[in-house]
C-alpha atoms as a PDB file:
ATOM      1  CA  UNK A   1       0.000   0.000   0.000  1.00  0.00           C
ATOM      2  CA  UNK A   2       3.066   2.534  -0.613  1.00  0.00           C
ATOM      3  CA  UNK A   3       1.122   3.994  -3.394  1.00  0.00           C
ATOM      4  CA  UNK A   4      -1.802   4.839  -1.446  1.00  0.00           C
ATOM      5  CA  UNK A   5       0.267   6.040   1.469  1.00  0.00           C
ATOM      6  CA  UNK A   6       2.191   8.294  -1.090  1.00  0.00           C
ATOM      7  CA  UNK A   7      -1.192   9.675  -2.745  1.00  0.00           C
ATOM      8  CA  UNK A   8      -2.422  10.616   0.829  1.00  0.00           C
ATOM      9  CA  UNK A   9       1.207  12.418   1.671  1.00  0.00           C
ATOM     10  CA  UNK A  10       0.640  14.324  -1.649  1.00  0.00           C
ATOM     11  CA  UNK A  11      -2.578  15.527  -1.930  1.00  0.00           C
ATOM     12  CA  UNK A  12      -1.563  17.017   1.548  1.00  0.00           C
ATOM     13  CA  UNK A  13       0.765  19.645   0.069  1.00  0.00           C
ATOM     14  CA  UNK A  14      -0.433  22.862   0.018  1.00  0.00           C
ATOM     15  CA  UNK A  15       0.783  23.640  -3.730  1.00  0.00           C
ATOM     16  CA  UNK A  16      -0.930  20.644  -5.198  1.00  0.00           C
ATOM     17  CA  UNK A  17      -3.617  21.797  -8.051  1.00  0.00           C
ATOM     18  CA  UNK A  18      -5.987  20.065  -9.167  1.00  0.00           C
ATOM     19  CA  UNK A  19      -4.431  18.111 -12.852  1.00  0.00           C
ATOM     20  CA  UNK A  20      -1.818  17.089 -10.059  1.00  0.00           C
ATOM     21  CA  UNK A  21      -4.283  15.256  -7.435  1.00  0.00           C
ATOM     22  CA  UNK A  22      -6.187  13.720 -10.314  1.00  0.00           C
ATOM     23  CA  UNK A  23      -3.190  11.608 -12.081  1.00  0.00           C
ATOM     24  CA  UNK A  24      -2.126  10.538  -8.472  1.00  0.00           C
ATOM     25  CA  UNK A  25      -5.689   9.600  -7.591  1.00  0.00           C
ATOM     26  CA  UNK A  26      -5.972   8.086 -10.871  1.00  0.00           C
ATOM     27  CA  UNK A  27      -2.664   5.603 -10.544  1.00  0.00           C
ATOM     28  CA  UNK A  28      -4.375   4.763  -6.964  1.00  0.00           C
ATOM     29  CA  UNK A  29      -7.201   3.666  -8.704  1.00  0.00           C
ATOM     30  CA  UNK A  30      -5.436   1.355 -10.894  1.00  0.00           C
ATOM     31  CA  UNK A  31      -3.074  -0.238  -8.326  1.00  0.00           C
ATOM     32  CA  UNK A  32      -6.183  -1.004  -6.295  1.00  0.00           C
ATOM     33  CA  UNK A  33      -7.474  -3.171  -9.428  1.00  0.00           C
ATOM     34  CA  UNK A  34      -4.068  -4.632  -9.835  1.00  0.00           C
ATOM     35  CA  UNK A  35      -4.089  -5.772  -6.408  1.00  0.00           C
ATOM     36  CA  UNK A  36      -7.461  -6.713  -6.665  1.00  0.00           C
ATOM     37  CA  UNK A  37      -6.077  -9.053  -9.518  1.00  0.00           C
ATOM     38  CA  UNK A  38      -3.518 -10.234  -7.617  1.00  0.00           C
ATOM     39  CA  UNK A  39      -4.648 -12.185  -4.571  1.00  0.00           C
ATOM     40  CA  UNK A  40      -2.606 -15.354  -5.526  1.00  0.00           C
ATOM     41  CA  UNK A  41       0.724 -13.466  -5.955  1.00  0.00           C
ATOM     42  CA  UNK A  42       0.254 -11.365  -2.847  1.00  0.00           C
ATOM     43  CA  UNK A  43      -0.647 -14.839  -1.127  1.00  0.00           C
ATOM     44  CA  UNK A  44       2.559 -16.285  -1.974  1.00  0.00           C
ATOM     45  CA  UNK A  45       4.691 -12.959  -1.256  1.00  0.00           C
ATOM     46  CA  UNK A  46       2.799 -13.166   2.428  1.00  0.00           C
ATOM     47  CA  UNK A  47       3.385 -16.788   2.968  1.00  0.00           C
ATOM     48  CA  UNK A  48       7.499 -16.187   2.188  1.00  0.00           C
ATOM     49  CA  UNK A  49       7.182 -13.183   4.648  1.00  0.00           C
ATOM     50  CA  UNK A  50       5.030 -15.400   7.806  1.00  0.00           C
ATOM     51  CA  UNK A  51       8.026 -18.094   7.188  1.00  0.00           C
ATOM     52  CA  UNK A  52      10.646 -15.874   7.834  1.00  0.00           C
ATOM     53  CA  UNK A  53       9.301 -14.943  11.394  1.00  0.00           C
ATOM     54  CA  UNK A  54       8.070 -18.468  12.061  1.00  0.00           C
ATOM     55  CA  UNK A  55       4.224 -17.249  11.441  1.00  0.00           C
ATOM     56  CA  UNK A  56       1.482 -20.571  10.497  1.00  0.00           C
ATOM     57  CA  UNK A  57       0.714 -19.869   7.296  1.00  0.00           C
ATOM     58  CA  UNK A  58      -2.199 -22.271   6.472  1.00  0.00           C
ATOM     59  CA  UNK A  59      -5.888 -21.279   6.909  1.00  0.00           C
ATOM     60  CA  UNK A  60      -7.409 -22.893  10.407  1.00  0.00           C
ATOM     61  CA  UNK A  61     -10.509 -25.227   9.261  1.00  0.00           C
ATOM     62  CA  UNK A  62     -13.442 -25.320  10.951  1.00  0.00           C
ATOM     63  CA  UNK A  63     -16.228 -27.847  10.386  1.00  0.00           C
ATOM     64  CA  UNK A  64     -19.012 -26.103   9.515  1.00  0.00           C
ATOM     65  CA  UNK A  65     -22.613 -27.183  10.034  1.00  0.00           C
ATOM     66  CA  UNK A  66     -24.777 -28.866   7.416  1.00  0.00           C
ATOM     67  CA  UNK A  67     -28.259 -26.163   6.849  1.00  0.00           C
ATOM     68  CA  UNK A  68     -31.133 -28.044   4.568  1.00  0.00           C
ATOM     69  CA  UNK A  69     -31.890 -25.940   1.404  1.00  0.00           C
ATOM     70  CA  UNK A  70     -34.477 -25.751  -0.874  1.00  0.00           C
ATOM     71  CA  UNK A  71     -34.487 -25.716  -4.546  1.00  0.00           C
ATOM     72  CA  UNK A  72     -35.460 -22.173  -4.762  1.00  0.00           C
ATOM     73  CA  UNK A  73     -33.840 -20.974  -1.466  1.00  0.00           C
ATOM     74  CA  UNK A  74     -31.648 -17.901  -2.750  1.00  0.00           C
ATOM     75  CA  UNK A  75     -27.711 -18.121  -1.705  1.00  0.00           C
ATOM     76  CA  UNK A  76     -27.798 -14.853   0.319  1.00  0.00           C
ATOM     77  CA  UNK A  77     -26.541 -16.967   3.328  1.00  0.00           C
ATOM     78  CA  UNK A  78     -23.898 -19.110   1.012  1.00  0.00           C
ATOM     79  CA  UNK A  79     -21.133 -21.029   3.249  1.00  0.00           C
ATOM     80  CA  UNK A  80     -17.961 -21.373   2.038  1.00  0.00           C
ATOM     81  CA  UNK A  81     -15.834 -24.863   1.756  1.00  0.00           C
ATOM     82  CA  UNK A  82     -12.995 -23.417   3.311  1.00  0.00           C
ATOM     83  CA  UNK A  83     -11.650 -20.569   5.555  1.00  0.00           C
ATOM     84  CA  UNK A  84      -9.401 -19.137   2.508  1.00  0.00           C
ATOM     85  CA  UNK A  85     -12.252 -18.443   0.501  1.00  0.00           C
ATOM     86  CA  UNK A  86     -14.141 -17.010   3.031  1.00  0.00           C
ATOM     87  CA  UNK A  87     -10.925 -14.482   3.933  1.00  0.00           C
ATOM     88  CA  UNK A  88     -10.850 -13.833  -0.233  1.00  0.00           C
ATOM     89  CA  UNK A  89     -14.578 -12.668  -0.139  1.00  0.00           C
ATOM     90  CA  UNK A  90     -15.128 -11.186   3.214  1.00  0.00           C
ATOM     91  CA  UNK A  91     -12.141  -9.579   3.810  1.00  0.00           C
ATOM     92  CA  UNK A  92      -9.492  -9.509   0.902  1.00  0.00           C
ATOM     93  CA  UNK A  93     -11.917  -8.720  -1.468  1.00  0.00           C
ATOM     94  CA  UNK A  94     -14.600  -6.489   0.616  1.00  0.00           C
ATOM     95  CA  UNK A  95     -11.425  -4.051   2.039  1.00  0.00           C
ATOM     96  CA  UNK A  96     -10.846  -3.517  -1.890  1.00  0.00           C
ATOM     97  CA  UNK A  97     -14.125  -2.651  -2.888  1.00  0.00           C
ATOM     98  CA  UNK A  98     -14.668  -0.034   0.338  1.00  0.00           C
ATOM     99  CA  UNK A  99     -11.337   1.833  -0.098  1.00  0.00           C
ATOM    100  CA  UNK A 100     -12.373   2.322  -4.253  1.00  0.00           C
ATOM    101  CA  UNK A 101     -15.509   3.412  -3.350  1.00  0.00           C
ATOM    102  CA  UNK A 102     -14.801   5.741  -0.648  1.00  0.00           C
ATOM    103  CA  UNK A 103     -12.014   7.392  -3.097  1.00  0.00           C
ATOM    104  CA  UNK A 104     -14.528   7.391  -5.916  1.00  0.00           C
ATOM    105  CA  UNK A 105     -17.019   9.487  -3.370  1.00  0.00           C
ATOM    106  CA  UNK A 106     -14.834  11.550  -1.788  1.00  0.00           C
ATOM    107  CA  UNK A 107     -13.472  12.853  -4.875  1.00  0.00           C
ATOM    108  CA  UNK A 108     -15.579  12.636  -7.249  1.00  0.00           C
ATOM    109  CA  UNK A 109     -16.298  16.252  -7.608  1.00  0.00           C
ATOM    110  CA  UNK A 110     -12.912  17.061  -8.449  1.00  0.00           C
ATOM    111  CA  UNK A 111     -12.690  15.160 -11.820  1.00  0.00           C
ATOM    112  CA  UNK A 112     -16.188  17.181 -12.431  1.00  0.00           C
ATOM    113  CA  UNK A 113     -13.676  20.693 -11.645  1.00  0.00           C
ATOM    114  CA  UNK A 114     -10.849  19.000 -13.977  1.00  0.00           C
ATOM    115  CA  UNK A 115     -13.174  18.284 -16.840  1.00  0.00           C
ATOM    116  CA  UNK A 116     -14.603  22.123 -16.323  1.00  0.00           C
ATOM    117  CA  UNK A 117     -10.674  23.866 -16.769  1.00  0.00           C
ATOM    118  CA  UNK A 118      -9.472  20.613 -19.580  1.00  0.00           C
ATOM    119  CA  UNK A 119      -9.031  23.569 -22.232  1.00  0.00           C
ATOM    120  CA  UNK A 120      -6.113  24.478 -19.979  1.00  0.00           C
ATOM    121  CA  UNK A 121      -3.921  21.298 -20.689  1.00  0.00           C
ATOM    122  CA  UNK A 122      -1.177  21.923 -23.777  1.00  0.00           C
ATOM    123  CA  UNK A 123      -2.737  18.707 -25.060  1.00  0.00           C
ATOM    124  CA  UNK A 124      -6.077  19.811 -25.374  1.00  0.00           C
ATOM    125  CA  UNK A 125      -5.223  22.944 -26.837  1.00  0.00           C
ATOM    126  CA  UNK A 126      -3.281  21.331 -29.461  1.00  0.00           C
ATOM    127  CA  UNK A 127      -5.677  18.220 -30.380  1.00  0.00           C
ATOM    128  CA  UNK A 128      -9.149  19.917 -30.198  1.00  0.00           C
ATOM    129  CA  UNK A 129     -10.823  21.869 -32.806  1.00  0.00           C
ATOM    130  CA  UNK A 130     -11.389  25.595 -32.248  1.00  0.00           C
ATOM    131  CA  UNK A 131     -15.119  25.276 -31.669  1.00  0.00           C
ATOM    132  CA  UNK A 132     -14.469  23.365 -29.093  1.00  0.00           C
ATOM    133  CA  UNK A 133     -12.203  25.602 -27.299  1.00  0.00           C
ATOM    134  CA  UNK A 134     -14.608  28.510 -27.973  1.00  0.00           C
ATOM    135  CA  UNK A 135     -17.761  26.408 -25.877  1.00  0.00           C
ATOM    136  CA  UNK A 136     -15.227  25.225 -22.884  1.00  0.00           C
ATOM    137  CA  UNK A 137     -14.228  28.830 -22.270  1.00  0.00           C
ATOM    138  CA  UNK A 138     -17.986  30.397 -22.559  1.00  0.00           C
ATOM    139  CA  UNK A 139     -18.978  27.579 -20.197  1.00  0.00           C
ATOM    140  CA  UNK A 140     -16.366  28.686 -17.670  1.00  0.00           C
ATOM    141  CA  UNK A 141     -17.443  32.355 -17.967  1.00  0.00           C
ATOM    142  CA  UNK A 142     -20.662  31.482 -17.339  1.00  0.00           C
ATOM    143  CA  UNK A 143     -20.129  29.198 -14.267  1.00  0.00           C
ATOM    144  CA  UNK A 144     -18.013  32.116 -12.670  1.00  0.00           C
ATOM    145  CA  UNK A 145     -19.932  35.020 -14.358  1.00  0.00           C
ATOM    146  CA  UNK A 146     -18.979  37.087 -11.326  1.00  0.00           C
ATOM    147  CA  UNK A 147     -15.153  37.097 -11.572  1.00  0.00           C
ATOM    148  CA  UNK A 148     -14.591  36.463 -15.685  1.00  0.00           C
ATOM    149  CA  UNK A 149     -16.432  37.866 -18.199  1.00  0.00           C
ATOM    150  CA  UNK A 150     -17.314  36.891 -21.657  1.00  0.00           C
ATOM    151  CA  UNK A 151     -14.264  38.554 -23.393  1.00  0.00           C
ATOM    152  CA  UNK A 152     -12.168  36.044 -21.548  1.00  0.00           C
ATOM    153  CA  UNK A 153     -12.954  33.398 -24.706  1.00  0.00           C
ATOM    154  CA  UNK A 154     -11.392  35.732 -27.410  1.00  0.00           C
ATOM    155  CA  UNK A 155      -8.410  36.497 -25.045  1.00  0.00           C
ATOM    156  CA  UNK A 156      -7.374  32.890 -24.929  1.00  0.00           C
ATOM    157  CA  UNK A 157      -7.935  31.928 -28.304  1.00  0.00           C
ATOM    158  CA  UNK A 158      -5.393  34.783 -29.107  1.00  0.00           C
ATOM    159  CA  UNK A 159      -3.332  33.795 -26.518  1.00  0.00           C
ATOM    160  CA  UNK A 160      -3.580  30.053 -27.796  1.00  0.00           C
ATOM    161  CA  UNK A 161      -2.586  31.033 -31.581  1.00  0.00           C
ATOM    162  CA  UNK A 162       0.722  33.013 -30.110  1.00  0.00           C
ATOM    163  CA  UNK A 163       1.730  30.171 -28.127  1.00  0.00           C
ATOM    164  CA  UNK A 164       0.472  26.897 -29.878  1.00  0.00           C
ATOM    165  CA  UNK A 165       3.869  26.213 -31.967  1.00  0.00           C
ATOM    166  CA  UNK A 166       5.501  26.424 -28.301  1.00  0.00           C
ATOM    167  CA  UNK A 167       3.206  23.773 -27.039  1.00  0.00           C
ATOM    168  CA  UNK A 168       3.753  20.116 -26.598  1.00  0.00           C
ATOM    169  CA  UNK A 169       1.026  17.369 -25.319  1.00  0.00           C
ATOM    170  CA  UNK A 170       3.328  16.314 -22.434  1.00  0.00           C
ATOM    171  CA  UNK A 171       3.294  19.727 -20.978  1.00  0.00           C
ATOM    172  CA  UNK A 172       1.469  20.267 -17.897  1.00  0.00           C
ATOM    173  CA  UNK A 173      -1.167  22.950 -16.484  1.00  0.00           C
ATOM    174  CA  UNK A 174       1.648  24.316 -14.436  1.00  0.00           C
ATOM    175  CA  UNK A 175       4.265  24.593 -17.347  1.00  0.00           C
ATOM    176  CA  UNK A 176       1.787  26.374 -19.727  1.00  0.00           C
ATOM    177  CA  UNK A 177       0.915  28.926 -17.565  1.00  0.00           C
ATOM    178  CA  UNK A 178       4.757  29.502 -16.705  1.00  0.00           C
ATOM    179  CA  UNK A 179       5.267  29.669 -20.674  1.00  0.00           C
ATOM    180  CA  UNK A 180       2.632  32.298 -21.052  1.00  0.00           C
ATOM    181  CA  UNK A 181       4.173  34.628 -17.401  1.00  0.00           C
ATOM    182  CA  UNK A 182       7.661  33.799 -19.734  1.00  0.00           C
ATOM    183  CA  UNK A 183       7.140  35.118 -22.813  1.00  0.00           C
ATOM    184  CA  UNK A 184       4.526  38.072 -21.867  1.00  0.00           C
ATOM    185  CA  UNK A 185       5.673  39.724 -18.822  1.00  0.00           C
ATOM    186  CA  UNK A 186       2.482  42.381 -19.367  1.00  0.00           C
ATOM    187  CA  UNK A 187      -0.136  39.246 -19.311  1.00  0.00           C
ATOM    188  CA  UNK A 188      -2.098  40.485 -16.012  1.00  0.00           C
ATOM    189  CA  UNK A 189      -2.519  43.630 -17.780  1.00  0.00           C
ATOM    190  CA  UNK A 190      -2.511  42.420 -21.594  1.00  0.00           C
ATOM    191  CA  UNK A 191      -4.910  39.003 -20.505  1.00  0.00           C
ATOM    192  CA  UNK A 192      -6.507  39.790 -17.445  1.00  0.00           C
ATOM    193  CA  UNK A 193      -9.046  37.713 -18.049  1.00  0.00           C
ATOM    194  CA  UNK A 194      -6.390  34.651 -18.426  1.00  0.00           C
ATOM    195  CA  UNK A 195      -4.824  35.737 -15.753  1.00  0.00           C
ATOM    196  CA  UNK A 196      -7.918  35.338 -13.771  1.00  0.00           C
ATOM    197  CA  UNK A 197      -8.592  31.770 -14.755  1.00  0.00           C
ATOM    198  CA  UNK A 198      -5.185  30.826 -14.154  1.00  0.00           C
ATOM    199  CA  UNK A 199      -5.731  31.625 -10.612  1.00  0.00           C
ATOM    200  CA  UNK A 200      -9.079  30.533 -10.158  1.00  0.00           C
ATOM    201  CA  UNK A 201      -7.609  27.035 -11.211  1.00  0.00           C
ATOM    202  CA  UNK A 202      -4.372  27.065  -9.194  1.00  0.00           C
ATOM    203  CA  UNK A 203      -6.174  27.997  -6.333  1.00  0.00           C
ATOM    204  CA  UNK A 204      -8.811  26.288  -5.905  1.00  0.00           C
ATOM    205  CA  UNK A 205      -8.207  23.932  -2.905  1.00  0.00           C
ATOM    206  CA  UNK A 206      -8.225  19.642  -3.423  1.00  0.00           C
ATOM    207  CA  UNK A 207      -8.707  18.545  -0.273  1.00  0.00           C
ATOM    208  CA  UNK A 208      -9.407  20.442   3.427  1.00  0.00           C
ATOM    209  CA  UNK A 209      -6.286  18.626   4.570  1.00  0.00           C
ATOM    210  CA  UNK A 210      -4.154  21.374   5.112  1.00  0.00           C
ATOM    211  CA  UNK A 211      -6.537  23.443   6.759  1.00  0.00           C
ATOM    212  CA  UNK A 212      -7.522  20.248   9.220  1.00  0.00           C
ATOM    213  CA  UNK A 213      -3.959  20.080   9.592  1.00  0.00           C
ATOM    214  CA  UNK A 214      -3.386  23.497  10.854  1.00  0.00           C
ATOM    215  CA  UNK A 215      -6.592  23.133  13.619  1.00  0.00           C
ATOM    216  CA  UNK A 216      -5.196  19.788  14.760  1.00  0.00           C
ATOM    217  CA  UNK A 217      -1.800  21.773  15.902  1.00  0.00           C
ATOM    218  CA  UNK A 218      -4.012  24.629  17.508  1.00  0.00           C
ATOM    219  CA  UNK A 219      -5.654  21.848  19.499  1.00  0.00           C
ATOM    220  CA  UNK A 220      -2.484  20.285  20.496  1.00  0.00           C
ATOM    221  CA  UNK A 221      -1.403  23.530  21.657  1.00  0.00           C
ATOM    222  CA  UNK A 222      -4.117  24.160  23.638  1.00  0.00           C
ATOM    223  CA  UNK A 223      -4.713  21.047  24.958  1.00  0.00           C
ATOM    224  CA  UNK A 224      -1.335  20.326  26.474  1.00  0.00           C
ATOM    225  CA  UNK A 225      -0.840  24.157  27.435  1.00  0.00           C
ATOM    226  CA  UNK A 226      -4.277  25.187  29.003  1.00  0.00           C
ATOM    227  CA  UNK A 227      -3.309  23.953  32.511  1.00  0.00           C
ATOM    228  CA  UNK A 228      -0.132  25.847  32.469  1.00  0.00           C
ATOM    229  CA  UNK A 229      -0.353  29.361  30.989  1.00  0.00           C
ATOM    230  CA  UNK A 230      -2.680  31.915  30.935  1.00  0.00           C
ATOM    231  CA  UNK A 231      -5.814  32.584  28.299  1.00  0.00           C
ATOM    232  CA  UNK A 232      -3.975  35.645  27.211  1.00  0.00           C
ATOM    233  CA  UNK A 233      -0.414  33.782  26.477  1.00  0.00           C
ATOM    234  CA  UNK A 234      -2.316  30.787  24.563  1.00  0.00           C
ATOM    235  CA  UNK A 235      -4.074  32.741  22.292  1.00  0.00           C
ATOM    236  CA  UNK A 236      -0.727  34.580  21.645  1.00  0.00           C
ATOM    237  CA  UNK A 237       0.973  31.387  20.853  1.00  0.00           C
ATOM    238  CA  UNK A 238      -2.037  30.302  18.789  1.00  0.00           C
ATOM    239  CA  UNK A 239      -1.197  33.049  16.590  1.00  0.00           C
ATOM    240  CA  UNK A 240       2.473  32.475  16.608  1.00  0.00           C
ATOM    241  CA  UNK A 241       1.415  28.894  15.476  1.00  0.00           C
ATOM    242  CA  UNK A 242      -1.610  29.964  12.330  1.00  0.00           C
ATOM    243  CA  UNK A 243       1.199  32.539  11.338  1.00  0.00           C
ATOM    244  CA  UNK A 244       3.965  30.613  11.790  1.00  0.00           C
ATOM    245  CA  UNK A 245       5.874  31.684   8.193  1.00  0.00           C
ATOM    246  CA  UNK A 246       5.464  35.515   9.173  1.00  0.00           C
ATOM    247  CA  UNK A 247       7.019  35.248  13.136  1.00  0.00           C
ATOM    248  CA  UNK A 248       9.848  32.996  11.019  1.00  0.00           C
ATOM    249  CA  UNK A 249      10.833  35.996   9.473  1.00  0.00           C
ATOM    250  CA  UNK A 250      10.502  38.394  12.736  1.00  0.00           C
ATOM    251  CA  UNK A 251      13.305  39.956  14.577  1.00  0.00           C
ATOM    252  CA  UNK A 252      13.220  39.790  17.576  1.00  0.00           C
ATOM    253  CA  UNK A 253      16.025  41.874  18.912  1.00  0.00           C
ATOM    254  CA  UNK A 254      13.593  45.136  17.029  1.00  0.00           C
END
């Protein structure tokens, strides 16, 4: 499970975007099914570990009582021949199926924000007709009416015939915006409305994990000092602690 333990650590940075958190949540996805396909190889692997530390590696049988059927009598109550099986299905198998569908709920909304800003990625710009283009950016505008307005669809196209010989498919989000801050230093004033997007995009957050993060070390603080300082002196250090990248950069001597 390094994957999944490396997809949680990064969609906890604070400068992940969005094209980012879907690949990784993507690959997650498809190691699940690989594992899910996998059960006899990741049997074997286990059994070579339990040897090593002297760990029974066979399934412990258990008789199980004989229950008269009928001929009609659904299976919703099937027993299994053998203690393996029953591990494969109940547990193996079951533990899969949860942790895909809890990733699939939780973040389901942002493939729904990815599809919405897809006219951003090099490749799209390169493979997809003009029309297109045109109908992803209107659709934008109109979703966030209040903060980009309807000239922003001309703007890009413009900015997308300047740039397009500069493009490649492999380029990301991140590098495309960094090509058009490159080569047109006056873009916030020249493409405002680009400009806007941009940030919309890049700063829209993923996940709440940062900001769960930073209440989890004002409760530790408070928790473990409340007994020993004063109201005034916590709430100081509180802010000391939310702040912490400003008071880095304070003198203290001044």
């Amino acid at each position: 499970m390094c994957d999944v333990n490396y997809a949680s650590k990064t969609l906890q940075k604070q400068e992940i975007d969005f094209e980012e958190a879907t690949e990784v949540l993507k690959h997650v996805r498809e190691k699940l099914n690989y594992i899910r396909n996998s059960y006899e190889q990741i049997k074997l692997e286990t059994e070579e570990l339990a040897r090593k530390w002297d760990i029974e590696t066979n399934f412990q049988s258990k008789k199980q009582p004989v229950k008269k059927r009928h001929f009609d009598e659904l299976a919703s109550n099937h027993r299994f021949q053998n203690r393996e099986q029953l591990f494969k299905m109940n547990v193996f198998y079951f533990v899969l199926e949860k942790i895909s569908v809890l990733i699939e709920q939780r973040f389901s909304g942002m493939q729904t924000v990815k599809n919405l800003f897809c006219f951003l990625e090099p490749k799209n710009i390169i493979n997809l007709p003009d029309t297109d283009m045109l109908g992803m950016c209107e659709n934008v505008s109109k979703i966030y009416s209040k903060v980009i307005f309807p000239l922003f669809s001309n703007q890009f196209m413009q900015a997308v015939s300047l740039l397009k010989t500069d493009l490649t498919s492999k380029m990301s989000i991140k590098q495309f915006s960094d090509l058009l801050l490159t080569k047109y230093s006056c873009l916030e004033s020249e493409f405002l409305e680009i400009y806007t997007v941009l940030m919309l995009f890049f700063t829209l957050p993923v996940t709440v994990a940062s900001i769960e993060r930073s209440f989890s070390k004002l409760k530790i603080i408070k928790d473990y000092k409340r007994n020993f300082i004063g109201q005034s002196r916590l709430k100081k250090l509180a802010i000391l602690a939310i702040e912490h990248k400003e008071a880095a950069q304070m003198d203290f001597k001044k």
